[in-house]
N, C-alpha and C. Protein backbone atom coordinates (compact mmCIF):
# COMPACT_ATOMS: atom_id res chain seq x y z
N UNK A 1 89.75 106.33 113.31
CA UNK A 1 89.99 105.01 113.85
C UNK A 1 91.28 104.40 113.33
N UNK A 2 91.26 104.47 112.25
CA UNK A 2 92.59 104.09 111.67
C UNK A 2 93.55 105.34 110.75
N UNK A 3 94.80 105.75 111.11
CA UNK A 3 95.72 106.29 109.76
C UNK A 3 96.61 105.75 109.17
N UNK A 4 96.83 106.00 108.33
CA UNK A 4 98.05 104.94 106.96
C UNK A 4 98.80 106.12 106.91
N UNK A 5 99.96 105.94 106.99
CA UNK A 5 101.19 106.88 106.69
C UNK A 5 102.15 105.65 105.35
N UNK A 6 102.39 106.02 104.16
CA UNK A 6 102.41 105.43 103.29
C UNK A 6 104.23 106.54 103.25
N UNK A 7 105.34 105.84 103.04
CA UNK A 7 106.40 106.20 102.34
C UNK A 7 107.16 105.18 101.44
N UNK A 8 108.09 105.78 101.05
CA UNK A 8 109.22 105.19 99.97
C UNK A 8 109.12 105.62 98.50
N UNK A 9 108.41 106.74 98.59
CA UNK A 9 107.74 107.29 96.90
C UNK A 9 109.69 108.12 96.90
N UNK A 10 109.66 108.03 95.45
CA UNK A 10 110.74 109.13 94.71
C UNK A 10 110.68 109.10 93.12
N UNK A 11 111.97 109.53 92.59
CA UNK A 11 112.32 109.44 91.86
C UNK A 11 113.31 109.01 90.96
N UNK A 12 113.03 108.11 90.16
CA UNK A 12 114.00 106.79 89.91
C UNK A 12 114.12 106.64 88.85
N UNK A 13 114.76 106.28 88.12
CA UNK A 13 115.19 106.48 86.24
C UNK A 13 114.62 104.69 85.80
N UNK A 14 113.80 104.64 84.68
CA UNK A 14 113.02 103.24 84.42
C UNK A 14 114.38 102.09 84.47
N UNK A 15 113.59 101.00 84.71
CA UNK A 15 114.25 99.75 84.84
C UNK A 15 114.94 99.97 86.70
N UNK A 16 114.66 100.72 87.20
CA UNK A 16 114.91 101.07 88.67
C UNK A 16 113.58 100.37 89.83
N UNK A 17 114.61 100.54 90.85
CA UNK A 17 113.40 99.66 92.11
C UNK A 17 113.35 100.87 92.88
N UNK A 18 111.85 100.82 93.44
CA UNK A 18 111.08 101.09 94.76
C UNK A 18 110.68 100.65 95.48
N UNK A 19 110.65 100.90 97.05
CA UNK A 19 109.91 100.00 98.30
C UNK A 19 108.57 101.12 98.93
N UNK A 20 107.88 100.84 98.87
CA UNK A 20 107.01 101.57 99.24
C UNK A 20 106.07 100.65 100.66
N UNK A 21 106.23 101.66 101.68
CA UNK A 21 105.73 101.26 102.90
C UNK A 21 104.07 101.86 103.56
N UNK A 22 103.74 100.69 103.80
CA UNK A 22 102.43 101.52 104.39
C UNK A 22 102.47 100.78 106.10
N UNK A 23 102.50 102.06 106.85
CA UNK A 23 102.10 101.81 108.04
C UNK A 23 100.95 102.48 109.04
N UNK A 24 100.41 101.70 109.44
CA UNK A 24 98.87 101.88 109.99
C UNK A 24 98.96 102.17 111.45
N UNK A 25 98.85 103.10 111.97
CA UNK A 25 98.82 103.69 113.55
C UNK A 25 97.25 104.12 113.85
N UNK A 26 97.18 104.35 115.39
CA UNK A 26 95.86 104.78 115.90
C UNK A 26 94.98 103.79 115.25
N UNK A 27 95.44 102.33 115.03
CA UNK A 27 94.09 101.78 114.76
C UNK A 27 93.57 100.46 116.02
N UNK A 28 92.28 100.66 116.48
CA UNK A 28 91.49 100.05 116.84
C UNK A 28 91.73 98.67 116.99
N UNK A 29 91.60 98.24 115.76
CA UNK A 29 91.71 96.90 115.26
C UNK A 29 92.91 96.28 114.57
N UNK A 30 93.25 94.83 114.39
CA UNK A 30 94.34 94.21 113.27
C UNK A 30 93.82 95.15 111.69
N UNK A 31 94.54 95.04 111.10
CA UNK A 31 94.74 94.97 109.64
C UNK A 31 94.99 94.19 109.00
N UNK A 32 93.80 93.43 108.24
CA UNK A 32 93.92 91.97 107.86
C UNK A 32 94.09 92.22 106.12
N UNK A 33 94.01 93.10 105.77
CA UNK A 33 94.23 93.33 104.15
C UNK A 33 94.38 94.62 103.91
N UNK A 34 95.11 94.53 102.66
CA UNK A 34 95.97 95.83 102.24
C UNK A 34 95.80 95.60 100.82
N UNK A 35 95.06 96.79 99.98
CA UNK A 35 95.39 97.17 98.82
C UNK A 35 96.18 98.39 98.25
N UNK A 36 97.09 98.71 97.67
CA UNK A 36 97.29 99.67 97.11
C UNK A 36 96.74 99.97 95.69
N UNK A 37 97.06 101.52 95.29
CA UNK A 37 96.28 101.96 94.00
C UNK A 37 97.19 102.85 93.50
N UNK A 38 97.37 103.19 92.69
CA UNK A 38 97.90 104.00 91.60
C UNK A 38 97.20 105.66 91.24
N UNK A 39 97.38 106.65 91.08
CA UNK A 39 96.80 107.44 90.55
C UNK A 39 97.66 108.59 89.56
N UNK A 40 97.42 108.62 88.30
CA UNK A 40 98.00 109.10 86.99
C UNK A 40 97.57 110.48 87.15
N UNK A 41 98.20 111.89 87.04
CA UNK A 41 97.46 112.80 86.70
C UNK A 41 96.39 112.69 85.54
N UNK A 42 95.21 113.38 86.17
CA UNK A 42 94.17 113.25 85.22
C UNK A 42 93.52 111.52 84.98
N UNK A 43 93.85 110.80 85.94
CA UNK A 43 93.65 109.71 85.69
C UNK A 43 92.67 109.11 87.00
N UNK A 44 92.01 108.07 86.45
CA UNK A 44 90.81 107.65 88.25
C UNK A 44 91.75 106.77 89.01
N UNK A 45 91.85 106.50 89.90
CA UNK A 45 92.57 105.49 91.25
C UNK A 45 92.14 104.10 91.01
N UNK A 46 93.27 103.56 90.29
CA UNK A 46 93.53 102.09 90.45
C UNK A 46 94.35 101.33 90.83
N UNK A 47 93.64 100.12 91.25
CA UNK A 47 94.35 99.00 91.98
C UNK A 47 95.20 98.43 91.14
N UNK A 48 96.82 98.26 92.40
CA UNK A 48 97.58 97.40 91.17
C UNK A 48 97.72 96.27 91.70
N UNK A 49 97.79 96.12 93.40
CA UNK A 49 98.01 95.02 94.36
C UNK A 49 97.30 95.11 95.43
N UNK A 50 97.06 93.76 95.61
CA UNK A 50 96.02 93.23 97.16
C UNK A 50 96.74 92.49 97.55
N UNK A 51 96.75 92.15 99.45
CA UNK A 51 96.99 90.85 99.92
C UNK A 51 95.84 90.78 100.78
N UNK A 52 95.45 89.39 100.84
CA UNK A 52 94.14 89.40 101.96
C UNK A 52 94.87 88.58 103.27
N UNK A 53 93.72 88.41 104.48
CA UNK A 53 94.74 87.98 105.41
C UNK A 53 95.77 86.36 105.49
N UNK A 54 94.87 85.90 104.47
CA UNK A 54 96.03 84.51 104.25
C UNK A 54 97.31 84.85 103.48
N UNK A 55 97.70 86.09 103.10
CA UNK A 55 98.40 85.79 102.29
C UNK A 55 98.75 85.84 100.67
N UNK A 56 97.21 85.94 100.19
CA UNK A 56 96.99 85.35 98.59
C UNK A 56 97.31 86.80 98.37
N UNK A 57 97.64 86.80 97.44
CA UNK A 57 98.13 88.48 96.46
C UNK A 57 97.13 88.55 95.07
N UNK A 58 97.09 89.65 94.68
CA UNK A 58 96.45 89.62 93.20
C UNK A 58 96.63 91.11 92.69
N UNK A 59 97.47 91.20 91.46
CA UNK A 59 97.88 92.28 90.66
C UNK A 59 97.10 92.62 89.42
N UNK A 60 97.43 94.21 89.29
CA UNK A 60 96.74 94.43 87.80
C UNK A 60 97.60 93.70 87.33
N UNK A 61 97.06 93.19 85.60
CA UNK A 61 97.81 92.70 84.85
C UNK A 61 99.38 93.99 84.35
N UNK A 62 99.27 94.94 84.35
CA UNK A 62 99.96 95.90 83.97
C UNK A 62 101.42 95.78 84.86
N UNK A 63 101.63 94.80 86.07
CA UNK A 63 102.27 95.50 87.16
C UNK A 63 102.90 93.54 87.61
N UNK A 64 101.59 93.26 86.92
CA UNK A 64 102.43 91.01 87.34
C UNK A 64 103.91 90.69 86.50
N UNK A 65 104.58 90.15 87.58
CA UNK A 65 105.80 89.72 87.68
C UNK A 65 107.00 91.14 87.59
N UNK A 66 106.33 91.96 88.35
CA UNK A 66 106.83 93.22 88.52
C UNK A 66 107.33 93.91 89.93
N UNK A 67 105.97 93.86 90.46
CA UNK A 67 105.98 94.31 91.87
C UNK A 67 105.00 92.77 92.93
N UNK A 68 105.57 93.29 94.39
CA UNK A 68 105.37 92.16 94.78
C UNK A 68 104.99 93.06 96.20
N UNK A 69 103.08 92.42 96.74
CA UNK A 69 103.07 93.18 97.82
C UNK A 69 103.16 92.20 98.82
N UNK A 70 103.26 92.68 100.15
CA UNK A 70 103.73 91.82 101.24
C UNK A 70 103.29 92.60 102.67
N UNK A 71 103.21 91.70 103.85
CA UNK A 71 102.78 92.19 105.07
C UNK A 71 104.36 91.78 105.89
N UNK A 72 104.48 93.01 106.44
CA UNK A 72 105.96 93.13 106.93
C UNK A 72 105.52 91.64 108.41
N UNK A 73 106.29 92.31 109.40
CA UNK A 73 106.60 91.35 111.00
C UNK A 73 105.80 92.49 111.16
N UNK A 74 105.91 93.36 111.71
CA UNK A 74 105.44 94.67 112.76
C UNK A 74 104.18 94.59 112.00
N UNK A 75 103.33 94.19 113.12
CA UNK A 75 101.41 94.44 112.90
C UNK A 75 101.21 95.81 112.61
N UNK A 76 100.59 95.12 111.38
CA UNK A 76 99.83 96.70 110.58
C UNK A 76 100.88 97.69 109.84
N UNK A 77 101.99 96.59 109.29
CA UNK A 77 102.83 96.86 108.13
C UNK A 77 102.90 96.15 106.93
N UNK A 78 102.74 96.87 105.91
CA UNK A 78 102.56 96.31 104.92
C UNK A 78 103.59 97.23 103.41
N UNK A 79 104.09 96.58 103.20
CA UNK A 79 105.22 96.94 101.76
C UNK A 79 104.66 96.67 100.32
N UNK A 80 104.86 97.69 99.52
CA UNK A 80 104.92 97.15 97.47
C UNK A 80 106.22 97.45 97.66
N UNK A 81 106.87 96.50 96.81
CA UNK A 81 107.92 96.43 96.50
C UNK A 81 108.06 96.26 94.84
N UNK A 82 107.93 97.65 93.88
CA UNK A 82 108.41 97.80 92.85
C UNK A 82 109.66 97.62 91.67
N UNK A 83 109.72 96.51 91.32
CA UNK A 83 111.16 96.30 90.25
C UNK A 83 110.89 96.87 89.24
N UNK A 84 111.75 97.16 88.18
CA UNK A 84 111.54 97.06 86.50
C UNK A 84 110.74 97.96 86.04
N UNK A 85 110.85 99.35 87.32
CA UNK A 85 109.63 100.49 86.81
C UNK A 85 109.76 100.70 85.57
N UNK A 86 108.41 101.16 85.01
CA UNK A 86 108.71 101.88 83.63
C UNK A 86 107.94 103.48 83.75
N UNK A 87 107.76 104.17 82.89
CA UNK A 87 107.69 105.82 82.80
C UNK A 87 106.09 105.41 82.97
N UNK A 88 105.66 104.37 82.59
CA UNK A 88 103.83 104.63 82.96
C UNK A 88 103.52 104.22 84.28
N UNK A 89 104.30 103.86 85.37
CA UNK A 89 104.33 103.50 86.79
C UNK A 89 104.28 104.90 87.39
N UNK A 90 104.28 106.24 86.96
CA UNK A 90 104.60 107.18 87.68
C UNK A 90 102.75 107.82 88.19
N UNK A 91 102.88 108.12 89.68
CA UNK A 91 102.08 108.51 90.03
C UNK A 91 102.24 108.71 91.49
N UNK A 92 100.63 108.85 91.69
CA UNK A 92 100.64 108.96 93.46
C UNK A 92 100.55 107.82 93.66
N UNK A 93 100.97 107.04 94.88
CA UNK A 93 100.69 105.72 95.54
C UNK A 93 99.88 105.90 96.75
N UNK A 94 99.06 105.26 96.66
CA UNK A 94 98.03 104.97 97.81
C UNK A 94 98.01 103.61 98.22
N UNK A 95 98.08 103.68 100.16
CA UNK A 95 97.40 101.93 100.29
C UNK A 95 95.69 102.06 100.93
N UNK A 96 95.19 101.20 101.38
CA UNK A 96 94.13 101.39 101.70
C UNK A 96 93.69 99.79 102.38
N UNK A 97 93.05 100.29 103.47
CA UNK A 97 93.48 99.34 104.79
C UNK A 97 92.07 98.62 104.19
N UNK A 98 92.09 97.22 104.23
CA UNK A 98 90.88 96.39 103.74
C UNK A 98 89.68 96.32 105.20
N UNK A 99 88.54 95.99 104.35
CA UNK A 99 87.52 96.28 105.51
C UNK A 99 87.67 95.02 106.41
N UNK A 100 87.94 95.49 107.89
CA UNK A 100 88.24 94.45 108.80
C UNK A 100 87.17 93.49 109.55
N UNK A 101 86.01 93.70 109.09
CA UNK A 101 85.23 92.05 108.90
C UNK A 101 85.51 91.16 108.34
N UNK A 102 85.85 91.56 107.44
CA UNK A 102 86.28 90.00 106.40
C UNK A 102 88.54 89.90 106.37
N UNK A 103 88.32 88.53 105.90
CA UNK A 103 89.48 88.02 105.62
C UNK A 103 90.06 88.12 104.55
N UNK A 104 89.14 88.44 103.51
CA UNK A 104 89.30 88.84 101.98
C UNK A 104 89.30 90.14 102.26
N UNK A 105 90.09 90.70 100.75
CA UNK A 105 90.24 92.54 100.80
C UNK A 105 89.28 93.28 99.99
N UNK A 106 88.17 93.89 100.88
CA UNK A 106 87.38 94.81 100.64
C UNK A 106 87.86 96.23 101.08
N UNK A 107 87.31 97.04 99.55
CA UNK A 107 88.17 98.60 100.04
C UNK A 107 87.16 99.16 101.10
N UNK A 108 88.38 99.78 102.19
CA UNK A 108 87.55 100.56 103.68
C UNK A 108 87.60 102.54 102.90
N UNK A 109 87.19 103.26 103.79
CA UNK A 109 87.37 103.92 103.46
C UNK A 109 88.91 104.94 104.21
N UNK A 110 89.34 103.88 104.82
CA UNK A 110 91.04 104.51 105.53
C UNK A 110 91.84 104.38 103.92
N UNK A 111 92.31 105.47 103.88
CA UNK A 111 93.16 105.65 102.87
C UNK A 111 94.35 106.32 103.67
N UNK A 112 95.50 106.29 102.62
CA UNK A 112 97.11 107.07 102.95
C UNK A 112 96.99 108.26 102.31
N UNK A 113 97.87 109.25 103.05
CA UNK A 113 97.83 110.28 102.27
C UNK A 113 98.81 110.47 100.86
N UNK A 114 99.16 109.25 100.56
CA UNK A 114 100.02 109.05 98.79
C UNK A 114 101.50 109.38 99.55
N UNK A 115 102.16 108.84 98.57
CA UNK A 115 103.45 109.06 98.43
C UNK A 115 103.79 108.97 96.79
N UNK A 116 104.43 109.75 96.13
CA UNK A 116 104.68 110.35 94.70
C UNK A 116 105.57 109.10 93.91
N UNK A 117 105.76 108.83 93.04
CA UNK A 117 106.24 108.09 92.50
C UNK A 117 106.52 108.46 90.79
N UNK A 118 107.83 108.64 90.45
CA UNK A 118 108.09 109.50 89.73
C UNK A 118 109.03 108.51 88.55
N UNK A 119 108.66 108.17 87.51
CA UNK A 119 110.12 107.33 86.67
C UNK A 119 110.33 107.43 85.51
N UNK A 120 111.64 108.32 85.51
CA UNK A 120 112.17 108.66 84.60
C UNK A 120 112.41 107.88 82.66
N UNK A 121 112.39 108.68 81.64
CA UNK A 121 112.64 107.67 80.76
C UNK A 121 114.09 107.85 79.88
């Protein structure tokens, strides 16, 4: 029903920026919330940023006044926009399309297939 094609992953030397894009095709419905997650080798999948459909954002503490997520113009786009990486930011990036009953962001089970995120020290 829905796919997330997620880019802008690389590799970037710390104190460097990333834009990381998630865009949602073949879907059914709007996309009213967007979380992304993090994943560390050897590590479980966590959230660093939400937006729900008003707007409101909410970050891990690890990642506030850092990165900043956002819903592009083009329906069913949505951006992290990474500053000030540091070497523990490196991982897979995932977004994950919020469950589209609600207005608040509940995780669905549409996930991206990651994009890598790599930062140098």
């Amino acid at each position: 029903q829905v796919q997330l094609v997620e880019s802008g992953g690389g590799l970037v030397q710390a104190g460097g920026s990333l834009r990381l894009s998630c865009a949602a095709s073949k879907s059914i419905f709007s996309i009213n919330s967007m979380g992304w997650y993090r994943q560390a080798p050897g590590n479980r999948r966590d959230m660093v940023a939400v937006i729900d459909s008003e707007g409101t954002t909410d970050y891990a503490d690890s990642v506030k006044g850092r990165f900043t997520v956002s819903r592009g113009n083009a329906k069913n786009m949505f951006y992290l926009q990474m500053n000030s990486l540091k070497p523990e930011d490196t991982g897979v990036y995932y977004c994950n399309a919020g469950d589209p009953v609600s207005g608040s962001y509940y995780p669905s089970d549409y996930w991206g297939q990651g994009t890598q995120v790599t930062v140098s020290s």
